[in-house]
C-alpha atoms as a PDB file:
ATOM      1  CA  UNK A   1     -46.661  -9.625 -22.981  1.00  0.00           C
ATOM      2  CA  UNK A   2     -43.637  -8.079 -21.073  1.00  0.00           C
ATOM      3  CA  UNK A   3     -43.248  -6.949 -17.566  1.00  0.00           C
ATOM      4  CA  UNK A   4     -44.537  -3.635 -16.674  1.00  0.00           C
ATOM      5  CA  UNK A   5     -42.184  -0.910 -15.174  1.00  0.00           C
ATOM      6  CA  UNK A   6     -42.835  -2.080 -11.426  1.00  0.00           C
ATOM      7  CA  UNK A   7     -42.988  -5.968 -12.018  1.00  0.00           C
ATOM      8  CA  UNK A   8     -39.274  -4.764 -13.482  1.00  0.00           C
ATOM      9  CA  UNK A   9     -38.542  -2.934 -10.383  1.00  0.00           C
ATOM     10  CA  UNK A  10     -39.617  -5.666  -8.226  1.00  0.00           C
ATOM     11  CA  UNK A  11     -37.821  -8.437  -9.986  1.00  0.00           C
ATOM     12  CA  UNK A  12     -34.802  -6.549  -9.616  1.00  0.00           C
ATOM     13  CA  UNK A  13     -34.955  -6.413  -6.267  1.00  0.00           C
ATOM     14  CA  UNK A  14     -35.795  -9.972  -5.420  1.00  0.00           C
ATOM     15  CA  UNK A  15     -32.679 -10.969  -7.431  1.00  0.00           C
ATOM     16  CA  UNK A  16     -30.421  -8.527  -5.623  1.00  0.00           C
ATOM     17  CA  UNK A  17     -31.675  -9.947  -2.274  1.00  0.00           C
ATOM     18  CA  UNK A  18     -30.913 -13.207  -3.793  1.00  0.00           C
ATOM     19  CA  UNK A  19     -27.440 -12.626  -4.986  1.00  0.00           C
ATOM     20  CA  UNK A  20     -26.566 -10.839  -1.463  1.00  0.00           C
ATOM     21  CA  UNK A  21     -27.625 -14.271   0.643  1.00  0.00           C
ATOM     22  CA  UNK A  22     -24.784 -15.590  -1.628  1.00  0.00           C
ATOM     23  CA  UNK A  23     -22.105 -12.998  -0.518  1.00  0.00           C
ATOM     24  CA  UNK A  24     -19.705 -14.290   2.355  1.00  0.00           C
ATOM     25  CA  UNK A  25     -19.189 -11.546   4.550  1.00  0.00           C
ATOM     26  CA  UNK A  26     -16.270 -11.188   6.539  1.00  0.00           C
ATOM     27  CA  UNK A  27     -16.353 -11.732  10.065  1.00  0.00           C
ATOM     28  CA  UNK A  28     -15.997  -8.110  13.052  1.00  0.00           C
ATOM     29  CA  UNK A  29     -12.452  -9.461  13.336  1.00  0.00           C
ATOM     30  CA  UNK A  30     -11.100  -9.717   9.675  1.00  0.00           C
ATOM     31  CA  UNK A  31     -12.324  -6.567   9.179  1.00  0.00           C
ATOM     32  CA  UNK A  32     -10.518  -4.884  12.288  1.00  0.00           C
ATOM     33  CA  UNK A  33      -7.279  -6.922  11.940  1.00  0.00           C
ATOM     34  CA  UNK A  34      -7.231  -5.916   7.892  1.00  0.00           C
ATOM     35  CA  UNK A  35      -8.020  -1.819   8.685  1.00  0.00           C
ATOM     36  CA  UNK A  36      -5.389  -2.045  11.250  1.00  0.00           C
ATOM     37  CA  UNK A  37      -2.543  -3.933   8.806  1.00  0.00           C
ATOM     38  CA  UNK A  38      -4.015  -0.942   6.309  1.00  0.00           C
ATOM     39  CA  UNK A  39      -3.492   2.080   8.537  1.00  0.00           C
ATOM     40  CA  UNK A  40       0.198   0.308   9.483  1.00  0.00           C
ATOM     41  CA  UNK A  41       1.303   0.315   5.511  1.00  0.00           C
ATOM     42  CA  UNK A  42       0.166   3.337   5.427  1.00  0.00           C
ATOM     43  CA  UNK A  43       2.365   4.663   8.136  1.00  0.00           C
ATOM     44  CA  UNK A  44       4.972   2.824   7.421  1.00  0.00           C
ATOM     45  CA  UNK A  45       4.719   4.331   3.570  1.00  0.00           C
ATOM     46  CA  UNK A  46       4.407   7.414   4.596  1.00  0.00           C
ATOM     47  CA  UNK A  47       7.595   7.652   6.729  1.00  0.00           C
ATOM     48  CA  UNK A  48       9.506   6.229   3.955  1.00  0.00           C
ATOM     49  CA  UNK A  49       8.242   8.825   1.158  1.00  0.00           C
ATOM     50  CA  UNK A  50       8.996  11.514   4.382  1.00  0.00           C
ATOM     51  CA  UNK A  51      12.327  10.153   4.677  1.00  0.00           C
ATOM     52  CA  UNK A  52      12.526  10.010   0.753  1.00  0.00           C
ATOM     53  CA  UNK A  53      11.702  13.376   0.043  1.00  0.00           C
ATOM     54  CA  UNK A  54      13.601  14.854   2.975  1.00  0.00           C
ATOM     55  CA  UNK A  55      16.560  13.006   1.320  1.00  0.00           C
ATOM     56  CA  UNK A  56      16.348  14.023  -2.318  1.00  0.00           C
ATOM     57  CA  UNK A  57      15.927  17.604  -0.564  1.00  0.00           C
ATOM     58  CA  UNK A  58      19.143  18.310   1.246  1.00  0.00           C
ATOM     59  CA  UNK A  59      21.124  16.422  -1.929  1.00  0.00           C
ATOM     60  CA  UNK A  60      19.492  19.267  -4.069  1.00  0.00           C
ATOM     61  CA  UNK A  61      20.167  21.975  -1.601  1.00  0.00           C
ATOM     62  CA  UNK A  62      23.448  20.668  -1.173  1.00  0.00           C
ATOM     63  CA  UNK A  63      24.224  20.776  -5.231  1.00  0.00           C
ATOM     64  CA  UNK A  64      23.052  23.774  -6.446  1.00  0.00           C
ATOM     65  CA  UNK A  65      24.739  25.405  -2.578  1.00  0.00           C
ATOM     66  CA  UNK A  66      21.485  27.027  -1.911  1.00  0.00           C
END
């Protein structure tokens, strides 16, 4: 006979709990070191798109004398 709707349920949830005791979490400081090297190529990809843009801008202005 199979399992009923909540032996389902249940299962489910005792493998989940298994699978995260497997997971390797990262430590306070890998997370804080890898958000800050995140919000710096960020920045730092931002600027150059800013400087980009700002760039293609004036060589357009400066072509069609606008």
């Amino acid at each position: 006979m199979g399992k009923t709707g909540i032996q389902k349920f249940f299962s489910f949830v005792a493998e989940t709990r298994r699978e995260l005791d497997r997971v390797t979490w990262s430590t306070r400081k890998e997370v804080v070191i890898t958000t800050i090297v995140v919000f710096v190529i960020a920045l730092v990809a931002s600027l150059f798109f800013a400087l980009v843009d700002t760039m293609w801008y004036r060589i357009v202005h400066f072509l069609i004398g606008t």
